[in-house]
N, C-alpha and C. Protein backbone atom coordinates (compact mmCIF):
# COMPACT_ATOMS: atom_id res chain seq x y z
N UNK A 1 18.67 46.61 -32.25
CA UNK A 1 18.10 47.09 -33.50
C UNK A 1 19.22 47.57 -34.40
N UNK A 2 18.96 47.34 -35.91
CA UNK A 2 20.19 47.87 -36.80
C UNK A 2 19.53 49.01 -37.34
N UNK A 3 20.21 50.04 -36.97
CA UNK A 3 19.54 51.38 -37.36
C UNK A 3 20.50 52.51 -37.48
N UNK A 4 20.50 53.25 -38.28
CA UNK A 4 21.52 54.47 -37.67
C UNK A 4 20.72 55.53 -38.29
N UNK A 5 21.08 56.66 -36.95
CA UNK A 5 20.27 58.01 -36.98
C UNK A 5 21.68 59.02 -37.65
N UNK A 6 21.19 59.83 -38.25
CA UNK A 6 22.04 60.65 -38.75
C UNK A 6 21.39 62.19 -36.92
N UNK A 7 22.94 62.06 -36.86
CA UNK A 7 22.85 63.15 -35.42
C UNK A 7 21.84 64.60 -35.89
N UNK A 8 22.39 64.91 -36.97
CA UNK A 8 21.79 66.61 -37.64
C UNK A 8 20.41 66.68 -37.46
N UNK A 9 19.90 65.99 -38.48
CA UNK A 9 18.61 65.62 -39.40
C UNK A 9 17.62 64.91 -38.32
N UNK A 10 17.94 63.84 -37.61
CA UNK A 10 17.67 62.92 -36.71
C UNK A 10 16.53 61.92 -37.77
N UNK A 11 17.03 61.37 -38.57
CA UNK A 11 16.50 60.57 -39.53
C UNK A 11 16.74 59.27 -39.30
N UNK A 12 16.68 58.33 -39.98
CA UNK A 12 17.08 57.07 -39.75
C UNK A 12 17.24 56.74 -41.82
N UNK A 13 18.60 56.24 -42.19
CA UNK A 13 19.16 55.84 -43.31
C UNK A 13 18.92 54.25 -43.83
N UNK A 14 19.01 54.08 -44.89
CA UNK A 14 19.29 53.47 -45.79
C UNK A 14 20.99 52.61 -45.90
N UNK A 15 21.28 51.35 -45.20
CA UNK A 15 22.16 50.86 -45.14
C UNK A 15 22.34 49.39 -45.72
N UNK A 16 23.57 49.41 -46.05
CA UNK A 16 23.81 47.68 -46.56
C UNK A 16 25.25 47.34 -45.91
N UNK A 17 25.52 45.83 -45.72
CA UNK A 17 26.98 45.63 -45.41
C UNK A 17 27.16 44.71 -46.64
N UNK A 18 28.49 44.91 -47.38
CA UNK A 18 28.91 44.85 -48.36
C UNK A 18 30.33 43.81 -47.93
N UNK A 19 30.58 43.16 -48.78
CA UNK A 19 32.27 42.55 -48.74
C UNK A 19 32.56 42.32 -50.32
N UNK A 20 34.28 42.87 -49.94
CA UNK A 20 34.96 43.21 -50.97
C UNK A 20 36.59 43.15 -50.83
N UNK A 21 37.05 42.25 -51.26
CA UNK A 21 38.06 42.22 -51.09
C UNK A 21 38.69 41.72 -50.03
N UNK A 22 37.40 40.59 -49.58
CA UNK A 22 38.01 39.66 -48.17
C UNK A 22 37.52 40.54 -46.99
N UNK A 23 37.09 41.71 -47.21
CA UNK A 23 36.62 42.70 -46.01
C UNK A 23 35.59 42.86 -46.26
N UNK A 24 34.44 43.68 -45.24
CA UNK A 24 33.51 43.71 -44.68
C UNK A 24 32.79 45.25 -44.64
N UNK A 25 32.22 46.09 -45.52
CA UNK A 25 32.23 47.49 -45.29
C UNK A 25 30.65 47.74 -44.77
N UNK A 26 30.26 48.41 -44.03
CA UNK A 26 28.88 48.95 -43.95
C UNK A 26 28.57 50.22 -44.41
N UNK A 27 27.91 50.23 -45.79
CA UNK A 27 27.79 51.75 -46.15
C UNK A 27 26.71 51.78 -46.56
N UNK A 28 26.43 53.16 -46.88
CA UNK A 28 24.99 53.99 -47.38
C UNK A 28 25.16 54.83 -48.29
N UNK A 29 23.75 55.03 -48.91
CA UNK A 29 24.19 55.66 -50.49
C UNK A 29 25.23 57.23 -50.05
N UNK A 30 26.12 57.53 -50.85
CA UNK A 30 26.67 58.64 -51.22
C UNK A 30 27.94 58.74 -50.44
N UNK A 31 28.24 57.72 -49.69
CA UNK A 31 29.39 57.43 -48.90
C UNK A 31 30.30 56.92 -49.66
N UNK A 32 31.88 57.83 -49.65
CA UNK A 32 32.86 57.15 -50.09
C UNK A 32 33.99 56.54 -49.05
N UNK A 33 34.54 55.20 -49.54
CA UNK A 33 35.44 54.76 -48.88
C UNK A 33 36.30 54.35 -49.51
N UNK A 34 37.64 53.76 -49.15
CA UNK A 34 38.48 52.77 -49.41
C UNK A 34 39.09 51.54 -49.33
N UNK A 35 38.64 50.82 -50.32
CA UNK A 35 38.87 49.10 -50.55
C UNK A 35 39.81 48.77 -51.11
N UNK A 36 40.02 47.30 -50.89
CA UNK A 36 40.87 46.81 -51.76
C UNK A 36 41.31 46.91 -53.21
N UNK A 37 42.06 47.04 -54.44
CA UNK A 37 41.81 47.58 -55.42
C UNK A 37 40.89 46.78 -56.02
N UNK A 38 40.32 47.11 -56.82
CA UNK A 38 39.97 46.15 -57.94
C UNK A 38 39.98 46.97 -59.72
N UNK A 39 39.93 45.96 -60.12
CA UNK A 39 40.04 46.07 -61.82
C UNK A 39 39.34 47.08 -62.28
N UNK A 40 39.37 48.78 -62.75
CA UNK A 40 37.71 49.18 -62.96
C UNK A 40 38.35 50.45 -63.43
N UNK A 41 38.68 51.47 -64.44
CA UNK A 41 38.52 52.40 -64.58
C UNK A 41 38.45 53.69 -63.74
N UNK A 42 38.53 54.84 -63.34
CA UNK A 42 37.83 55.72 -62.73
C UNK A 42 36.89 56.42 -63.77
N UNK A 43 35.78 56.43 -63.43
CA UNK A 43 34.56 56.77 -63.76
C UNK A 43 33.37 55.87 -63.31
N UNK A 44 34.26 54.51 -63.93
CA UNK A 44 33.44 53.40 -64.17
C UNK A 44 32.14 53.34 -62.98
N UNK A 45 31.05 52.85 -63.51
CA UNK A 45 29.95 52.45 -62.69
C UNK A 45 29.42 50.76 -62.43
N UNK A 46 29.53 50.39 -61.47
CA UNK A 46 29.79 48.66 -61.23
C UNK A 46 28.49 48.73 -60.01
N UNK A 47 27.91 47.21 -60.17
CA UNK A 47 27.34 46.62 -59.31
C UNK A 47 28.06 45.49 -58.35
N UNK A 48 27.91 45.47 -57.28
CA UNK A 48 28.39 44.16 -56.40
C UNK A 48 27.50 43.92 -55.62
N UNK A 49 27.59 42.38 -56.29
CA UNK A 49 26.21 41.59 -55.63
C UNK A 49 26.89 40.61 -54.45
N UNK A 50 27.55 41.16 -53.67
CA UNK A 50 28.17 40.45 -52.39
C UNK A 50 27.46 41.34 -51.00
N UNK A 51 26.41 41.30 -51.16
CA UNK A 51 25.42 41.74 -49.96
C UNK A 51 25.04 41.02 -49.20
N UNK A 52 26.05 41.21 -47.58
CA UNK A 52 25.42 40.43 -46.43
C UNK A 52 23.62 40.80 -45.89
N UNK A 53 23.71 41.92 -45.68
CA UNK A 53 22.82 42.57 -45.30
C UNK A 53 21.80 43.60 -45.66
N UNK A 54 20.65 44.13 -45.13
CA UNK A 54 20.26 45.24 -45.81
C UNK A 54 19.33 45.72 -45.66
N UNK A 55 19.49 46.72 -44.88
CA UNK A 55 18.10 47.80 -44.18
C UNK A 55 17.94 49.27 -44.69
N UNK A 56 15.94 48.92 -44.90
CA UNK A 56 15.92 50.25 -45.54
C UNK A 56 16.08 51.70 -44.16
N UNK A 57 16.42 51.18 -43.12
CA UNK A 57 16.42 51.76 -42.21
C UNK A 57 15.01 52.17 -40.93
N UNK A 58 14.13 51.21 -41.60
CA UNK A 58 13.05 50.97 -41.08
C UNK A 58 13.17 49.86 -40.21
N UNK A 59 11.92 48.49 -40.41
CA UNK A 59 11.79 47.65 -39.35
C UNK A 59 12.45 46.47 -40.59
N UNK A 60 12.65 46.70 -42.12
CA UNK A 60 12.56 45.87 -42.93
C UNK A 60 14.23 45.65 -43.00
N UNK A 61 14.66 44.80 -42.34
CA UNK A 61 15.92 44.33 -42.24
C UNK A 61 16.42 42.89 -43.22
N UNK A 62 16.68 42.31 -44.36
CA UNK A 62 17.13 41.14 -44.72
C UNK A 62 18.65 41.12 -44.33
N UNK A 63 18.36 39.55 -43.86
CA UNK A 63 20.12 39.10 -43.61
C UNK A 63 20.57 37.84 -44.84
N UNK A 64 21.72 38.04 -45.16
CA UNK A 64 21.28 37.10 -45.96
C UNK A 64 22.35 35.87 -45.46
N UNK A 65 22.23 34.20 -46.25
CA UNK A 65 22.85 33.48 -46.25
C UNK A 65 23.54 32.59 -46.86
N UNK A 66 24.99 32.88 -47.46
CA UNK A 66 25.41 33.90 -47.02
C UNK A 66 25.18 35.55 -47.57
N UNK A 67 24.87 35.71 -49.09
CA UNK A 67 24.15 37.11 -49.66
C UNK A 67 23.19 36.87 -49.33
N UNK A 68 22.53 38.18 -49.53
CA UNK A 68 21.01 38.34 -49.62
C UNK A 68 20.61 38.28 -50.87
N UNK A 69 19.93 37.20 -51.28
CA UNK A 69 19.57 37.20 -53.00
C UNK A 69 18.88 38.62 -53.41
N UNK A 70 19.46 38.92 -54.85
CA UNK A 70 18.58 40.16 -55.99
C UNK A 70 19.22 41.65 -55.52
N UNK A 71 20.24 41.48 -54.01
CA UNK A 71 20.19 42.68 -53.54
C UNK A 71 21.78 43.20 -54.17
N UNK A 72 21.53 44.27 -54.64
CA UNK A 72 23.10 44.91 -55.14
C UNK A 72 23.61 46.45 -54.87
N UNK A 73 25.28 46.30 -55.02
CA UNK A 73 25.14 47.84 -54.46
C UNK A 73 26.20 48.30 -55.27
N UNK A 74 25.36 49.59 -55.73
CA UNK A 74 25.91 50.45 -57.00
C UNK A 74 27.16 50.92 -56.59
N UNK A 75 27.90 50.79 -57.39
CA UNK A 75 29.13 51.87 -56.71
C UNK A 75 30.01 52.54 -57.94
N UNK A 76 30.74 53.44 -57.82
CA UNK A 76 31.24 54.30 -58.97
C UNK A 76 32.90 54.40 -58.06
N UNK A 77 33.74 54.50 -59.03
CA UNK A 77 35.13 54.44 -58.87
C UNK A 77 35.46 55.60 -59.24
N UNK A 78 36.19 56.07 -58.03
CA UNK A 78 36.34 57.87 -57.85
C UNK A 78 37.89 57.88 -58.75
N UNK A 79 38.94 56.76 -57.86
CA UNK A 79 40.48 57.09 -58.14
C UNK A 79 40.97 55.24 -57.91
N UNK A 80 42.05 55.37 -58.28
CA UNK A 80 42.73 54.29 -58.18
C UNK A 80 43.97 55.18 -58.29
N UNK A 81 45.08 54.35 -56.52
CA UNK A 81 46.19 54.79 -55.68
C UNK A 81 46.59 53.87 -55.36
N UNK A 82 48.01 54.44 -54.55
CA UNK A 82 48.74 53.33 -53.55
C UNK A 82 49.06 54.17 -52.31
N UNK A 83 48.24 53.55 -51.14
CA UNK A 83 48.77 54.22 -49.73
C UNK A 83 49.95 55.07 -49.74
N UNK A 84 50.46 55.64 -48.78
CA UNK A 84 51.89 55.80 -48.44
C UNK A 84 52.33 54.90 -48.40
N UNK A 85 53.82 54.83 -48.06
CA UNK A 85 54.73 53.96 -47.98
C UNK A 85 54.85 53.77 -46.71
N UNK A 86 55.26 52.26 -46.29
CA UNK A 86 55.21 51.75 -45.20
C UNK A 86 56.40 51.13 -44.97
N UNK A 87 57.28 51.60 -43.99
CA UNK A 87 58.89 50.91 -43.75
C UNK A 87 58.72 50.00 -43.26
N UNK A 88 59.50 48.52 -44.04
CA UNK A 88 59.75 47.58 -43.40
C UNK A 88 61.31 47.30 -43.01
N UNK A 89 61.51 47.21 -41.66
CA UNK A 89 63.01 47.06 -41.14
C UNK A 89 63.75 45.98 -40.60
N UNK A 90 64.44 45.14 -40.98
CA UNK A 90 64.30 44.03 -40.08
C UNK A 90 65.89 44.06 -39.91
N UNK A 91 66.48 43.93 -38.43
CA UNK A 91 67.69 44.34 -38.03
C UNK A 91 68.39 42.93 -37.15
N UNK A 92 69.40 41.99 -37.39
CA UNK A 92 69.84 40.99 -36.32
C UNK A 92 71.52 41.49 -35.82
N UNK A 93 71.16 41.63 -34.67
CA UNK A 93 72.33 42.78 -33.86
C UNK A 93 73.99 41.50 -33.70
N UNK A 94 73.91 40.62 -33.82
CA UNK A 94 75.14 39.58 -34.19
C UNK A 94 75.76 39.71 -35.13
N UNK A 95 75.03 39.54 -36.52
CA UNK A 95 75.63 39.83 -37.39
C UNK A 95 75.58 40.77 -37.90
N UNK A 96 75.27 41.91 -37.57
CA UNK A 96 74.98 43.09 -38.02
C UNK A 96 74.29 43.48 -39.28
N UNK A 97 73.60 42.23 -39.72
CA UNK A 97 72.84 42.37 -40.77
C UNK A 97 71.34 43.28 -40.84
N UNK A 98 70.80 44.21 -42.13
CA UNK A 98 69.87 44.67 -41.88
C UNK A 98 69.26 45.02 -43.38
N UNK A 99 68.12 44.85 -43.15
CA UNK A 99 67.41 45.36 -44.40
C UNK A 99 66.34 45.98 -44.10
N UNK A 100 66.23 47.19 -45.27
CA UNK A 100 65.07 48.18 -45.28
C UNK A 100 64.26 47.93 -46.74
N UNK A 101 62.57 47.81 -46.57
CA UNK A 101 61.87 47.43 -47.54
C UNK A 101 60.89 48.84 -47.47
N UNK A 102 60.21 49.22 -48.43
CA UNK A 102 59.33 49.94 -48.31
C UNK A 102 57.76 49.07 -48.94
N UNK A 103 56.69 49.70 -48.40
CA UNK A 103 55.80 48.80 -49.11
C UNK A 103 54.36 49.84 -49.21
N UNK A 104 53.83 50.14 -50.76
CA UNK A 104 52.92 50.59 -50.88
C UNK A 104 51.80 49.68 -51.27
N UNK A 105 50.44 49.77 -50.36
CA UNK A 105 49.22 49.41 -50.69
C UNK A 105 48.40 49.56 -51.71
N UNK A 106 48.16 49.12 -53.15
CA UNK A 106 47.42 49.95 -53.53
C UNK A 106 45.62 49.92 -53.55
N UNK A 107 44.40 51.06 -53.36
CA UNK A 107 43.96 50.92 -53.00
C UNK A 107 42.83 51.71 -54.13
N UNK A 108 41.51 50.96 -54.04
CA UNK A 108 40.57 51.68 -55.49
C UNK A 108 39.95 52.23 -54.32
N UNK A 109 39.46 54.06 -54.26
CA UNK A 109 38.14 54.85 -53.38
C UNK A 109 37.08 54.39 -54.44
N UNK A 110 35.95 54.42 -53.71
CA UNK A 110 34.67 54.19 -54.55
C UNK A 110 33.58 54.95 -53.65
N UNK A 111 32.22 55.12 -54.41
CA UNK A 111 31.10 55.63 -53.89
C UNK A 111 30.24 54.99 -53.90
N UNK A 112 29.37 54.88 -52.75
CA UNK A 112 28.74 54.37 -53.03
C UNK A 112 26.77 55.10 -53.13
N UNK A 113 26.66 54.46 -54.71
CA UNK A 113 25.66 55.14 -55.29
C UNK A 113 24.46 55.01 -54.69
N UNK A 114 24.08 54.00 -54.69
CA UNK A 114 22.95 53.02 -54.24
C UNK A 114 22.72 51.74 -53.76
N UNK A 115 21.68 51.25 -53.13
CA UNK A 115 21.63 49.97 -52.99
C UNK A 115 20.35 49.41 -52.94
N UNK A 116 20.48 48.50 -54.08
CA UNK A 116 18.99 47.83 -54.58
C UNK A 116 18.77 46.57 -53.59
């Protein structure tokens, strides 16, 4: 069964799986995460209609193929960043050659509002 109980409350939620950015997120309204960037303001309020899935957390589950047609999920853009920095080192002990790269990700947080 696709379901999730919130431990506290002992409820059962409102979920969608979403893709964005070549990835795969499963979220529910008011949940923020971090994706790939995309183009958008912070404030901004956007729909993405790339919905695999989508349960009201009941028995009413659509899967879709590959979206689920009409279904969308609200989301609002908190910040736009770039990870930390990530050392890249690459060392060949013959010639004593070596180089150091650094490499930041950058990455849009978003919320997610709703999902129709």
């Amino acid at each position: 069964m696709l379901m999730v109980k919130c431990q506290k409350l002992n409820i059962i939620s409102m979920f969608a799986v979403i893709e964005t950015g070549g990835k795969q997120y499963k979220v529910s309204p008011g949940q923020k995460i971090r994706v790939e960037k995309i183009e958008a303001e912070p404030g901004a309020v956007l729909d993405l209609d790339k919905v695999l899935l989508t349960s009201d957390g009941g028995e009413d589950v659509k899967i879709g193929a590959p979206y689920v047609e009409g279904a969308k999920a609200e989301i609002r853009v908190i910040k736009q960043d770039k990870e930390k920095t990530k050392i890249v080192f690459k060392y060949h002990s013959k010639t004593r050659r070596k180089t150091k790269k650094g490499h930041r990700q950058p990455f849009t947080e978003i919320e997610i509002v709703g999902i129709k």
